[in-house]
C-alpha atoms as a PDB file:
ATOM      1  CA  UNK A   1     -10.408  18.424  39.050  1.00  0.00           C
ATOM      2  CA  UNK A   2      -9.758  21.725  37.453  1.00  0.00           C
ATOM      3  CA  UNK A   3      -9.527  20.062  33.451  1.00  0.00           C
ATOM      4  CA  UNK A   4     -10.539  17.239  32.475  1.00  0.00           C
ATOM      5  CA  UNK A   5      -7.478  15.263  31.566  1.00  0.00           C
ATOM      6  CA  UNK A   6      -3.866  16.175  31.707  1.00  0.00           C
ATOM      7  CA  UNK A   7      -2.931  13.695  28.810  1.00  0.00           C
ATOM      8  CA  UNK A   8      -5.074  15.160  26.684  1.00  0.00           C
ATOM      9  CA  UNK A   9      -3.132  15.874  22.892  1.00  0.00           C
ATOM     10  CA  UNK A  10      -5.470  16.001  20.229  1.00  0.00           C
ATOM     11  CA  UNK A  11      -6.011  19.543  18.709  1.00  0.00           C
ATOM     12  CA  UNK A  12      -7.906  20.192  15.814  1.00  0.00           C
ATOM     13  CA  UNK A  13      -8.669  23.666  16.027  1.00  0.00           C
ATOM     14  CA  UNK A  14      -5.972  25.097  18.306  1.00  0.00           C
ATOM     15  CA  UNK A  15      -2.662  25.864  15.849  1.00  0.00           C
ATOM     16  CA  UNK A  16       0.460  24.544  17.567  1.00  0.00           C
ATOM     17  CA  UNK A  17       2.036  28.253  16.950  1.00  0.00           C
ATOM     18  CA  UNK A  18      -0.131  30.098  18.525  1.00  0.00           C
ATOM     19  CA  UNK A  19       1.615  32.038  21.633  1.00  0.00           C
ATOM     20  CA  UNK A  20       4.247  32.250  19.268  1.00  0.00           C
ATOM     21  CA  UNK A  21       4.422  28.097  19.773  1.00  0.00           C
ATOM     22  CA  UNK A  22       5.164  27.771  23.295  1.00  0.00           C
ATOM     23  CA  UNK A  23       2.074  26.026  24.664  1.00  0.00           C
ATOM     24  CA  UNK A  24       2.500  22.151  25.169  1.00  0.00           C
ATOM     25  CA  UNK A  25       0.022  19.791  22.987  1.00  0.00           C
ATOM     26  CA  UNK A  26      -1.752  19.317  26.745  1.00  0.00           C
ATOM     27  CA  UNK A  27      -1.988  22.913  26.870  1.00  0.00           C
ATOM     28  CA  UNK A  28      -3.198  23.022  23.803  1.00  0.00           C
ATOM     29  CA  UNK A  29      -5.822  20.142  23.772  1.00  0.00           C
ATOM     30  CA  UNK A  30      -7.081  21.770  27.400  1.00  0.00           C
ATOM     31  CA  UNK A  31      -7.880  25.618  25.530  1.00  0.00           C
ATOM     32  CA  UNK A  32      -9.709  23.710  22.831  1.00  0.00           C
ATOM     33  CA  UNK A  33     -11.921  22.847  25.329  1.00  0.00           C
ATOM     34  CA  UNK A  34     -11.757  25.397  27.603  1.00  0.00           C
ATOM     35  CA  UNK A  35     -13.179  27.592  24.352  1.00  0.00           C
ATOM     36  CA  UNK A  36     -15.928  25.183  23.751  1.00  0.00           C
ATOM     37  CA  UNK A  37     -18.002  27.538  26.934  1.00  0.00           C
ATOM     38  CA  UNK A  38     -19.044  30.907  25.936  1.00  0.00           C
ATOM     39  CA  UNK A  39     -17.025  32.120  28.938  1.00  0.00           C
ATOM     40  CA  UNK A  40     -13.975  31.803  27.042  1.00  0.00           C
ATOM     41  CA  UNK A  41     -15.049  31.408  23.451  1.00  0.00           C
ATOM     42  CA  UNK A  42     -13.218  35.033  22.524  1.00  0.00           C
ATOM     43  CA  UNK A  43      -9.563  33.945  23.806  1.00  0.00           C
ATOM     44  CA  UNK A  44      -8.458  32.412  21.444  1.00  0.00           C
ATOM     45  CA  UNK A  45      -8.399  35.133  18.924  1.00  0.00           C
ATOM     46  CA  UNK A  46      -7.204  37.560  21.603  1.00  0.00           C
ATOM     47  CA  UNK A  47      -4.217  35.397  22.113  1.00  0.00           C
ATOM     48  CA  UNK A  48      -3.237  35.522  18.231  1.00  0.00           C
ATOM     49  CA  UNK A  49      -4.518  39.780  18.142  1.00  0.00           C
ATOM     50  CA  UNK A  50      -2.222  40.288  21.852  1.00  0.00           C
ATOM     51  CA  UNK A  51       0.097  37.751  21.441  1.00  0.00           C
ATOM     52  CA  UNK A  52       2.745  39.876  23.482  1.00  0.00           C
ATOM     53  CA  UNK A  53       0.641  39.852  26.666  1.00  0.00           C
ATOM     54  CA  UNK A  54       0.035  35.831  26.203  1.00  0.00           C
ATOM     55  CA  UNK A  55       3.955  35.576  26.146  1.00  0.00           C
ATOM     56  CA  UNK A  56       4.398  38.545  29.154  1.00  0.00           C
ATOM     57  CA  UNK A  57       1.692  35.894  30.995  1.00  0.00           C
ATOM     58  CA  UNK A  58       4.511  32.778  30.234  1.00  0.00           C
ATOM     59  CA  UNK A  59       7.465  34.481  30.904  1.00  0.00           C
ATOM     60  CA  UNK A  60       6.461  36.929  34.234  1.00  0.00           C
ATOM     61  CA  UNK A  61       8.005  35.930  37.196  1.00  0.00           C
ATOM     62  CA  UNK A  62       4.846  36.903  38.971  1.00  0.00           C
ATOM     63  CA  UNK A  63       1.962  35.498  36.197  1.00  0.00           C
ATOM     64  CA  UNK A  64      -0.911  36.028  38.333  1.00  0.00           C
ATOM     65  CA  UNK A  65      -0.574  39.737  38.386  1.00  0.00           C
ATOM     66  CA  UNK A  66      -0.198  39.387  34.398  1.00  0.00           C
ATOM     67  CA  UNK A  67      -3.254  37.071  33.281  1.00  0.00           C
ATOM     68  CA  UNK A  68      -5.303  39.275  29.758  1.00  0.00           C
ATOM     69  CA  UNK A  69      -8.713  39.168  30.369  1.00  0.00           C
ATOM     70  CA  UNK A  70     -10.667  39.287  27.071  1.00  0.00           C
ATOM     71  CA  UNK A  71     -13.460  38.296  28.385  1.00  0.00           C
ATOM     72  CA  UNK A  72     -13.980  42.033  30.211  1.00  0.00           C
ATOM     73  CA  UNK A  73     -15.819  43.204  27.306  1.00  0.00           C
ATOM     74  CA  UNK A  74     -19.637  42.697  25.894  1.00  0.00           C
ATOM     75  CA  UNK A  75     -22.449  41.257  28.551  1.00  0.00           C
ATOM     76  CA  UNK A  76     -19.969  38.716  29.954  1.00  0.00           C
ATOM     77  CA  UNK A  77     -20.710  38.382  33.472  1.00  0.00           C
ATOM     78  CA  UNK A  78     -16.749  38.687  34.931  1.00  0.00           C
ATOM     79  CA  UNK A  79     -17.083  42.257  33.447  1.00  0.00           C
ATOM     80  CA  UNK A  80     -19.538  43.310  36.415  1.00  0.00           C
ATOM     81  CA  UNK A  81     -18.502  40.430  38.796  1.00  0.00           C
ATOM     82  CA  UNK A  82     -14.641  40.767  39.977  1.00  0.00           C
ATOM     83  CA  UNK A  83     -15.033  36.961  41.892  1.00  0.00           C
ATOM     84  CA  UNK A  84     -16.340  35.565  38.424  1.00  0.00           C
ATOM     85  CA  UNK A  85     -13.592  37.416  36.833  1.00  0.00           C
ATOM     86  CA  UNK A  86     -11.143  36.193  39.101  1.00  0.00           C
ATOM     87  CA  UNK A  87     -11.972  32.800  39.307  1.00  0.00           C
ATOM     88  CA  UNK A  88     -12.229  32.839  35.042  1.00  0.00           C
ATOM     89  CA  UNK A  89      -8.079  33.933  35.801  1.00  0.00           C
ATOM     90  CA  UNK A  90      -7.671  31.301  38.051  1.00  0.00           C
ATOM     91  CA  UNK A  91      -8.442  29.087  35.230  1.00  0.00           C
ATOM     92  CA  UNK A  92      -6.092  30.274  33.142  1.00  0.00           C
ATOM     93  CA  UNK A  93      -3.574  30.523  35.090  1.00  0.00           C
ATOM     94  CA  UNK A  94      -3.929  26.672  36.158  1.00  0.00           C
ATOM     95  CA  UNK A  95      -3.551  25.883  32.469  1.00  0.00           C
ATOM     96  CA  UNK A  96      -0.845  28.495  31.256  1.00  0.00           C
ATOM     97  CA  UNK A  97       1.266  28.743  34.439  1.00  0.00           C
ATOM     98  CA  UNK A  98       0.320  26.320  36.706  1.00  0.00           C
ATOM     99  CA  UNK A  99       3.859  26.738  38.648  1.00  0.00           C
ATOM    100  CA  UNK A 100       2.142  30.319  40.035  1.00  0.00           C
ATOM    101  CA  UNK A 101      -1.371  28.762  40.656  1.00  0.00           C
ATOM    102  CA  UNK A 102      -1.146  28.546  44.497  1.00  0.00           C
ATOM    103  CA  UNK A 103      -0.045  32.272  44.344  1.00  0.00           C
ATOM    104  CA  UNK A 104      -3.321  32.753  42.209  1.00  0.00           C
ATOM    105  CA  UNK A 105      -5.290  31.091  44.513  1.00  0.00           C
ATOM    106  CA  UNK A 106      -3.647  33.242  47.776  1.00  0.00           C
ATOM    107  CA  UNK A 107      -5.010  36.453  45.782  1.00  0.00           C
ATOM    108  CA  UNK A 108      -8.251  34.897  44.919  1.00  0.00           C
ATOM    109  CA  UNK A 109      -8.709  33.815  48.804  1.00  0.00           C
ATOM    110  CA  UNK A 110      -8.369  37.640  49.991  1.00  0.00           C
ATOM    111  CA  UNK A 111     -10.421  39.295  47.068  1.00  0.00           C
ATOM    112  CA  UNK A 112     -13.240  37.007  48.059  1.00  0.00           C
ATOM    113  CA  UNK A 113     -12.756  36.581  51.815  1.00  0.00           C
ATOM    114  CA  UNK A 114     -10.546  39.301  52.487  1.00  0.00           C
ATOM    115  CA  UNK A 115      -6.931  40.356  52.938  1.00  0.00           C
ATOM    116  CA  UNK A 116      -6.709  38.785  56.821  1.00  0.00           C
ATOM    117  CA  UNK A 117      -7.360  35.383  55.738  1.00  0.00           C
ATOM    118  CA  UNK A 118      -3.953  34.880  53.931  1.00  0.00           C
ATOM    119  CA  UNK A 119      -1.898  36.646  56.424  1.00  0.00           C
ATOM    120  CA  UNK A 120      -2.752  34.818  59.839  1.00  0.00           C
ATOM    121  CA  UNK A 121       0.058  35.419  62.017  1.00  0.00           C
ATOM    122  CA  UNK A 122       1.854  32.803  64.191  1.00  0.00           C
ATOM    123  CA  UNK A 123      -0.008  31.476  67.363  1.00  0.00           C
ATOM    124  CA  UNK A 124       0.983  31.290  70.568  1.00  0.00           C
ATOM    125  CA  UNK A 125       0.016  28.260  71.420  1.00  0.00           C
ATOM    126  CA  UNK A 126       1.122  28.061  75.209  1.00  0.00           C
ATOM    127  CA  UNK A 127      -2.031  31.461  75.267  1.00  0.00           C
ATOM    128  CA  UNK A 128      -4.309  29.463  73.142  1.00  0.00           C
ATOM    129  CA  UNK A 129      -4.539  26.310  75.173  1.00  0.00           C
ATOM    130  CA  UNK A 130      -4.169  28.239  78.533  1.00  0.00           C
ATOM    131  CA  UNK A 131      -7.917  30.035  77.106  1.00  0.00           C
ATOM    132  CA  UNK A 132      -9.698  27.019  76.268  1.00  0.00           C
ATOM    133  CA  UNK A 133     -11.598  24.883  78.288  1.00  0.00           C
ATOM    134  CA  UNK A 134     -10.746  21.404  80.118  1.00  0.00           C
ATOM    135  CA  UNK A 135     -13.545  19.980  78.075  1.00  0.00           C
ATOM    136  CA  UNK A 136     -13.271  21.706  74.526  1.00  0.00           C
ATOM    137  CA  UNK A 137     -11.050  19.876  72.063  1.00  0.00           C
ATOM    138  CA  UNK A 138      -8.627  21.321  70.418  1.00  0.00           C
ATOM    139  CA  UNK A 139      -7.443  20.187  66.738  1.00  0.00           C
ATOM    140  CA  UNK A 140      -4.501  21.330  65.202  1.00  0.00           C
ATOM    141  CA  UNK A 141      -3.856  20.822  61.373  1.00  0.00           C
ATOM    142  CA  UNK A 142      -0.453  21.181  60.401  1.00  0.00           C
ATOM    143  CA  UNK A 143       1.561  20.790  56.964  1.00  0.00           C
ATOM    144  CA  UNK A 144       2.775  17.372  55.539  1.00  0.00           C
ATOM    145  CA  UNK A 145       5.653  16.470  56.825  1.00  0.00           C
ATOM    146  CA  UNK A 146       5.513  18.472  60.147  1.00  0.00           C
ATOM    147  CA  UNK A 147       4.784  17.185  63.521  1.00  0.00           C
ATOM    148  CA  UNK A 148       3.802  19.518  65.883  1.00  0.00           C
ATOM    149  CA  UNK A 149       3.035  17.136  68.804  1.00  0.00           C
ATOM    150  CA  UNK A 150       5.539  17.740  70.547  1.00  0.00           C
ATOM    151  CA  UNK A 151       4.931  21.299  71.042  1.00  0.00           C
ATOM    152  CA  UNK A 152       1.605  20.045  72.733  1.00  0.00           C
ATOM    153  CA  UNK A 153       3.689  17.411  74.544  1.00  0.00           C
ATOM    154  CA  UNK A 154       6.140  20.584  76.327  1.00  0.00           C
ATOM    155  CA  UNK A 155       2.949  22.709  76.905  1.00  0.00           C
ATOM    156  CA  UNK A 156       1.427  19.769  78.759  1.00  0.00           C
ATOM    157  CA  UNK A 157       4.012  19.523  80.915  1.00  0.00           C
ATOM    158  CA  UNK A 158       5.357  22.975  82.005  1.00  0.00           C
ATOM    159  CA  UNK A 159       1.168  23.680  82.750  1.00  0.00           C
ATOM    160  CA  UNK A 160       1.156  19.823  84.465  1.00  0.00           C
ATOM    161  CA  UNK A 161      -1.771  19.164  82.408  1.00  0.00           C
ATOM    162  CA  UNK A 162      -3.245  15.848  80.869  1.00  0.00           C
ATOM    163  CA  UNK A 163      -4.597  15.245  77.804  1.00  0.00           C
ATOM    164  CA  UNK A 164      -5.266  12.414  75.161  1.00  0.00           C
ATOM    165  CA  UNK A 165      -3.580  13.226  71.556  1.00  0.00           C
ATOM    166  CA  UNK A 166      -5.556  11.391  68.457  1.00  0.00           C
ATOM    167  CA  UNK A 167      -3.489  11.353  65.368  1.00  0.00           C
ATOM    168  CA  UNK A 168      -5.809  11.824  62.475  1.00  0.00           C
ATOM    169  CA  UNK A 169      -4.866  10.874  58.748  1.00  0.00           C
ATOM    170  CA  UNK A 170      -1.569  10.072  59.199  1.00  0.00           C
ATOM    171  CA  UNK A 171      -0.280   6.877  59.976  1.00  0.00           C
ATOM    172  CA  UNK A 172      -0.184   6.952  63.875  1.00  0.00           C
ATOM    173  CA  UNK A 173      -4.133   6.690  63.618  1.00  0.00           C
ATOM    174  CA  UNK A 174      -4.391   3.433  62.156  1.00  0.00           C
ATOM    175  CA  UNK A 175      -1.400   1.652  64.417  1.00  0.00           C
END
């Protein structure tokens, strides 16, 4: 888990009108502890000095492209590190706008393993299965919600092929 607590509500040294009063008292009890680490001990006071940027960061459409970094300053390690420094906006971003986080965590993805792993393409799955061997297994992992078996069932039959399907974490497995 990413915080500690999302009920958290007691703030003691976090004013309620800081960011011109738009952070909830969970948002608020989460940056009084997020400050507690030397990471992020200077944001607070950059969010009262650049309050504009904190409220650009709330209202963007596109936050993640929009996160202040006042940490890049000093012998903070995000200032030489881009993945520390993108991982430290990651965190904010999963307190501040955690509607944009996935979108945060896309960018993160191809800065650290490169712009290819967020933009796989569709697969031809009739080619893939036609290329892998009789004995290899194949697993395919699909979104909630969406069966693809069937797919596998129409392929298996135009190529008059037999196989053995295992459903895995769904509910099929444990019938």
């Amino acid at each position: 888990m990413l915080f500690a607590s999302s009920t958290l509500t007691d703030t003691k040294n976090v004013s309620p009108q800081l960011v011109a009063g738009r952070l909830s008292k969970t948002q608020l009890a989460i940056l009084e502890t997020l400050v507690e680490s030397e990471e992020f001990n200077n944001i607070l006071e950059n969010m009262d000095t650049e309050e504009a940027s904190w409220i650009n960061l709330l209202d963007h459409t596109q936050a993640e492209d929009n996160i202040p970094e006042p940490w890049r300053n000093g012998d903070d390690v995000s200032v030489t590190n881009k993945y520390a420094r993108h991982l430290k906006k990651l965190i904010v971003l999963k307190l501040l706008r955690p509607d944009r986080f996935v979108n945060g965590v896309k960018q993160f993805l191809a800065i650290v393993l490169g712009d290819e792993i967020t933009s796989v393409g569709q697969v031809n799955l009739n080619e893939f299965v036609n290329e892998a061997a009789p004995k290899n297994p194949l697993l395919l992992v699909s979104a909630v919600g969406f069966d693809a078996s069937y797919k596998v069932d129409q392929i298996a039959k135009q190529a008059n092929k037999k196989y053995t399907s295992i459903a895995i974490g769904s509910p099929e497995a444990f019938a």
